[in-house]
Protein backbone atom coordinates (compact mmCIF):
# COMPACT_ATOMS: atom_id res chain seq x y z
CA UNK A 1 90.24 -51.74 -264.00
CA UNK A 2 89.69 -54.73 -265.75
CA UNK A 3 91.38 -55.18 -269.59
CA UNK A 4 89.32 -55.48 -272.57
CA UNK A 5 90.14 -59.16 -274.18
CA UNK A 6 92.01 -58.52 -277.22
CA UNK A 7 90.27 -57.39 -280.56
CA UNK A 8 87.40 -55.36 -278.51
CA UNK A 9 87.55 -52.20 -279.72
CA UNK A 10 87.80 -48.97 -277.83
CA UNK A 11 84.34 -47.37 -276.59
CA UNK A 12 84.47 -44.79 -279.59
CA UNK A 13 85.26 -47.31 -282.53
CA UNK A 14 81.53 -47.82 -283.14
CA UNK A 15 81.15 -43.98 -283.19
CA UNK A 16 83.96 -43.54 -285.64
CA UNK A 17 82.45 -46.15 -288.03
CA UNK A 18 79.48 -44.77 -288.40
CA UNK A 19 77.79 -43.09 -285.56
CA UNK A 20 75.60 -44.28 -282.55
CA UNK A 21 71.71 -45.44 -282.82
CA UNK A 22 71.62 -46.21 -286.49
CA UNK A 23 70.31 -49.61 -287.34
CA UNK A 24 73.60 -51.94 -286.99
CA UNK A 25 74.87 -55.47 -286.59
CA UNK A 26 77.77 -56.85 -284.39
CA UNK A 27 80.38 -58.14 -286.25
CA UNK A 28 83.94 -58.95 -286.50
CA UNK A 29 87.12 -60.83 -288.18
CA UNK A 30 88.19 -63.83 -287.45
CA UNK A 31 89.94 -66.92 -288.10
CA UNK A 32 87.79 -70.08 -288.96
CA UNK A 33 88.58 -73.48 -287.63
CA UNK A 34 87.92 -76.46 -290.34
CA UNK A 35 86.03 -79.59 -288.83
CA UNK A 36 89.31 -81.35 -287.40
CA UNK A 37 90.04 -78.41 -285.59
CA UNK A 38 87.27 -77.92 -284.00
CA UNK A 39 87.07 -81.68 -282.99
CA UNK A 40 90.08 -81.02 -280.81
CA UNK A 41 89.10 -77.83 -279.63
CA UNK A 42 85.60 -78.77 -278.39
CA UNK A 43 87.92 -81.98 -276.48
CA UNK A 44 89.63 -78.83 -275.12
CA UNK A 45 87.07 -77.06 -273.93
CA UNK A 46 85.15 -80.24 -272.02
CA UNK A 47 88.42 -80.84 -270.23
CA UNK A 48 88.25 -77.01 -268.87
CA UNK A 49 84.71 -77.38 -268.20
CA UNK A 50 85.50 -80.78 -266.08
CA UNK A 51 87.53 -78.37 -263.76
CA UNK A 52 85.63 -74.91 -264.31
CA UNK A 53 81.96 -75.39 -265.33
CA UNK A 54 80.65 -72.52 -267.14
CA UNK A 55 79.46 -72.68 -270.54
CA UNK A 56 80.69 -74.55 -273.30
CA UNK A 57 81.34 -72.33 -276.50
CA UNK A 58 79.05 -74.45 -279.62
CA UNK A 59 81.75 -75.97 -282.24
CA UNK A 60 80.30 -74.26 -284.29
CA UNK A 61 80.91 -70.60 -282.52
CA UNK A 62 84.75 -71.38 -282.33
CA UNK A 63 86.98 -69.21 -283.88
CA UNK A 64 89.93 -66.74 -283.37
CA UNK A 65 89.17 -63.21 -283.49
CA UNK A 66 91.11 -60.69 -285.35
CA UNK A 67 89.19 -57.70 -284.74
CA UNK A 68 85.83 -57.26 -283.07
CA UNK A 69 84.08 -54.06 -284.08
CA UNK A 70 80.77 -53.57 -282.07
CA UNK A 71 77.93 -52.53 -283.65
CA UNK A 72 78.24 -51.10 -286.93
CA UNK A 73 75.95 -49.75 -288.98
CA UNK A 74 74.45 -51.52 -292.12
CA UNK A 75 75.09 -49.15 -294.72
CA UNK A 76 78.94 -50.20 -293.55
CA UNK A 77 78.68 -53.80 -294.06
CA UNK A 78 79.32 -53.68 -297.57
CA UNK A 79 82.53 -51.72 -296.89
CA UNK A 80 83.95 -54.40 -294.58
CA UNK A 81 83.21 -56.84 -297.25
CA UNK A 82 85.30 -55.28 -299.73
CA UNK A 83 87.87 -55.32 -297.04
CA UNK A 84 89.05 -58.74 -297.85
CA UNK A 85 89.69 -58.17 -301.53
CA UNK A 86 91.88 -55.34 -301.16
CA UNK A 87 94.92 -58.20 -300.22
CA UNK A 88 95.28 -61.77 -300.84
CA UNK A 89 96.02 -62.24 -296.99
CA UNK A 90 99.33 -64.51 -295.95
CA UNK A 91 98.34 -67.10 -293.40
CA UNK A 92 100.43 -69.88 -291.70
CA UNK A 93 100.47 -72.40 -288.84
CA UNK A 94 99.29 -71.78 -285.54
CA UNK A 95 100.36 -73.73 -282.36
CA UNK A 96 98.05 -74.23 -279.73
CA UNK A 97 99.81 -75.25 -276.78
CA UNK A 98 98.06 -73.74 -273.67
CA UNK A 99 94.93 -72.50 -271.60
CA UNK A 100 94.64 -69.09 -270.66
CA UNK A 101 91.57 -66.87 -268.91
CA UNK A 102 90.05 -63.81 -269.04
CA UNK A 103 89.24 -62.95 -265.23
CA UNK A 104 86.99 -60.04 -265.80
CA UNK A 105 84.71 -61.35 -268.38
CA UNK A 106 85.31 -65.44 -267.36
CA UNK A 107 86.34 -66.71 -270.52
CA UNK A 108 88.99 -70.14 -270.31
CA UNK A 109 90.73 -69.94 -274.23
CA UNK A 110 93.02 -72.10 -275.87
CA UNK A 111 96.02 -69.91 -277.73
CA UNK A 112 99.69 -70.12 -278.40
CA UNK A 113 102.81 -70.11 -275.90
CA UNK A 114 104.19 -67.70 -279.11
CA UNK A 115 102.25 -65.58 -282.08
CA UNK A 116 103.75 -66.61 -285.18
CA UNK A 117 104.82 -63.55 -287.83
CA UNK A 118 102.36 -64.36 -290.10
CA UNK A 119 99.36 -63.35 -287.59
CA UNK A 120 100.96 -60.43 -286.71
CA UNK A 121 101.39 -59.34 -289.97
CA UNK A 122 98.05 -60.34 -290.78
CA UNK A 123 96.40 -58.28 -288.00
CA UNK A 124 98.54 -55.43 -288.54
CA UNK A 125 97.03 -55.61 -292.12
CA UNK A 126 93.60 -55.77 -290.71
CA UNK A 127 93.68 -53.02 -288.70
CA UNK A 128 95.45 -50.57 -291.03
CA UNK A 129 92.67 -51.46 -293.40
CA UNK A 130 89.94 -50.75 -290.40
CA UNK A 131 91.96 -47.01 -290.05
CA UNK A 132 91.43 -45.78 -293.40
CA UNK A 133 87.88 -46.74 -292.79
CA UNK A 134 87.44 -45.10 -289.15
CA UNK A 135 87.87 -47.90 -286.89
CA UNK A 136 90.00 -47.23 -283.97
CA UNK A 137 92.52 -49.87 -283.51
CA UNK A 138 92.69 -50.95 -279.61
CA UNK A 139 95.33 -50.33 -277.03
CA UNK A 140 95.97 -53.73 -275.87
CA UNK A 141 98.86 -55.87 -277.66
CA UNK A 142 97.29 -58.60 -279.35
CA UNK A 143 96.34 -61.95 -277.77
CA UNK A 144 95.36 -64.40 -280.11
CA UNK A 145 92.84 -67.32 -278.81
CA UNK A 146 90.15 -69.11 -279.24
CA UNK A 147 87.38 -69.13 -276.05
CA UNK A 148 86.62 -72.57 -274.98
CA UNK A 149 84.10 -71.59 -271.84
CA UNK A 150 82.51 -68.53 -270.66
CA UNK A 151 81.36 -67.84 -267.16
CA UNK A 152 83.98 -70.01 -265.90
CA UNK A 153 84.48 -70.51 -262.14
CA UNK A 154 87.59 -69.57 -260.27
CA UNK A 155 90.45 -71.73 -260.69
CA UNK A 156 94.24 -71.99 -261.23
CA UNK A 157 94.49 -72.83 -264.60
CA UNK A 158 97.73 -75.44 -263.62
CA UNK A 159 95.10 -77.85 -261.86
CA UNK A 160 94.84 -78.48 -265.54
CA UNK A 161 97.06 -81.34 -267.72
CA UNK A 162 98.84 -79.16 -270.06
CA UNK A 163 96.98 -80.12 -273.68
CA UNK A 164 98.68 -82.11 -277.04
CA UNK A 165 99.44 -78.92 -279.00
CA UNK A 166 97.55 -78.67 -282.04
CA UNK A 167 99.35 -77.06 -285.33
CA UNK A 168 96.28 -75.68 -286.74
CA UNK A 169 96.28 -74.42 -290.13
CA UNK A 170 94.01 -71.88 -290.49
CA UNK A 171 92.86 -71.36 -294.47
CA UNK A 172 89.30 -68.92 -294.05
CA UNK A 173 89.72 -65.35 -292.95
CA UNK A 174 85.81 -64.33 -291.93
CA UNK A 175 83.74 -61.80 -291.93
CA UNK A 176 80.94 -62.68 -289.34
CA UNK A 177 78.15 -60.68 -287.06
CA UNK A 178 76.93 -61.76 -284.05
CA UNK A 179 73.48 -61.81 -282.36
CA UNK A 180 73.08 -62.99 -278.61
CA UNK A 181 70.51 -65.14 -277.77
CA UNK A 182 69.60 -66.49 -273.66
CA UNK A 183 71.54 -69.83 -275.21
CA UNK A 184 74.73 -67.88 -276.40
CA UNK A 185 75.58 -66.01 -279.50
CA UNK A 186 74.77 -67.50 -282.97
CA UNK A 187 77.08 -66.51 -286.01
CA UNK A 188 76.81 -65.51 -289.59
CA UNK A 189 79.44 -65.68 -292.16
CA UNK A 190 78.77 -62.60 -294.30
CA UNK A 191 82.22 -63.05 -296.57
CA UNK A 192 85.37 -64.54 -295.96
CA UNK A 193 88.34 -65.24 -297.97
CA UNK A 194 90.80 -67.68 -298.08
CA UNK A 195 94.51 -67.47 -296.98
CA UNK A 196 97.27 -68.52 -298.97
CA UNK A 197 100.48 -69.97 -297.56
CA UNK A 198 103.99 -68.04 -297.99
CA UNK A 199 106.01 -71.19 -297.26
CA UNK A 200 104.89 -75.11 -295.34
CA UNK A 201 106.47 -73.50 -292.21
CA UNK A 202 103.71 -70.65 -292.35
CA UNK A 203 106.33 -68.04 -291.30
CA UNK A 204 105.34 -66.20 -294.29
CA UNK A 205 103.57 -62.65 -293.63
């Protein structure tokens, strides 16, 4: 059986938020990445795709999913808004360090060799804020990255040169849905609030 990527939810999550066949959109949580992060990022992702091919994921598409949610219906939307002024959310810095691939789903990412506390307390807090509202939270652990290609090619990933890590520090925590198109899914920010730091090590959270 292949794994669900992290931050998919389980097959009844969409059924819990709301119920199947109403009018919905996709949507889902997720880190930002300002301009100089996604500079580096999309230099990331042309080096996999040198030794992949596949499709490059837009700059503009990056990000680092916190929870992905399916198709939920609209009269929700303004519920999962609210979401992100029930806290002021803790973030931190993230180190990128290394490549890493879905098989099933052929997605090459970019994440950490280590999650720092802060994300894990910040997706903890996510989630426990999705279960009050119905959202079932999924059975994987958590893998934080950021897809670089999709429909990759077979490969080792250690044909690779490991990459200059990248301490990014993330400050917008989105709201955004999705809508696939034959050129790959576009992305709307329907809220998003900004993180605040704990301490300049980002351990905080």
């Amino acid at each position: 059986m292949t794994a669900r990527p992290a931050g998919s939810p389980r097959p009844d999550a969409a059924r819990a938020a709301g119920g199947e066949g109403a009018p919905g959109r996709r949507v889902f949580f997720a880190l930002w990445p300002d301009a100089e992060a996604v500079e580096i990022l999309s230099g990331w992702a042309r080096q996999a795709h040198a030794a992949f091919g596949g499709r490059i994921m837009r700059p503009e598409t990056l990000h680092l999913t916190l929870a992905f949610l399916g198709t939920v219906p609209l009269d929700r939307i303004a519920d999962l808004t609210a979401l992100l002024e029930e806290a002021r959310p803790i973030g931190g810095t993230l180190r990128l360090d290394r490549y890493g691939r879905f098989h099933g789903p052929k997605i090459v990412w970019a994440g950490p060799s280590a999650t720092p506390p802060w994300l894990d307390a910040l997706h903890g807090w996510l989630w426990r804020a999705l279960a009050r509202r119905g959202f079932a939270r999924p059975d994987e652990p958590f893998r934080p990255h950021v897809s670089l290609l999709r429909r990759a090619e077979p490969g080792e990933l250690d044909t690779l040169p490991a990459p200059a890590p990248l301490d990014w520090t993330p400050r917008r925590c989105v709201l955004a849905a999705s809508a696939p198109s034959p050129a790959g899914s576009f992305y709307e920010i329907l809220a998003e609030r900004v993180l605040t730091r704990r301490n300049p090590h980002g351990s905080g959270g």
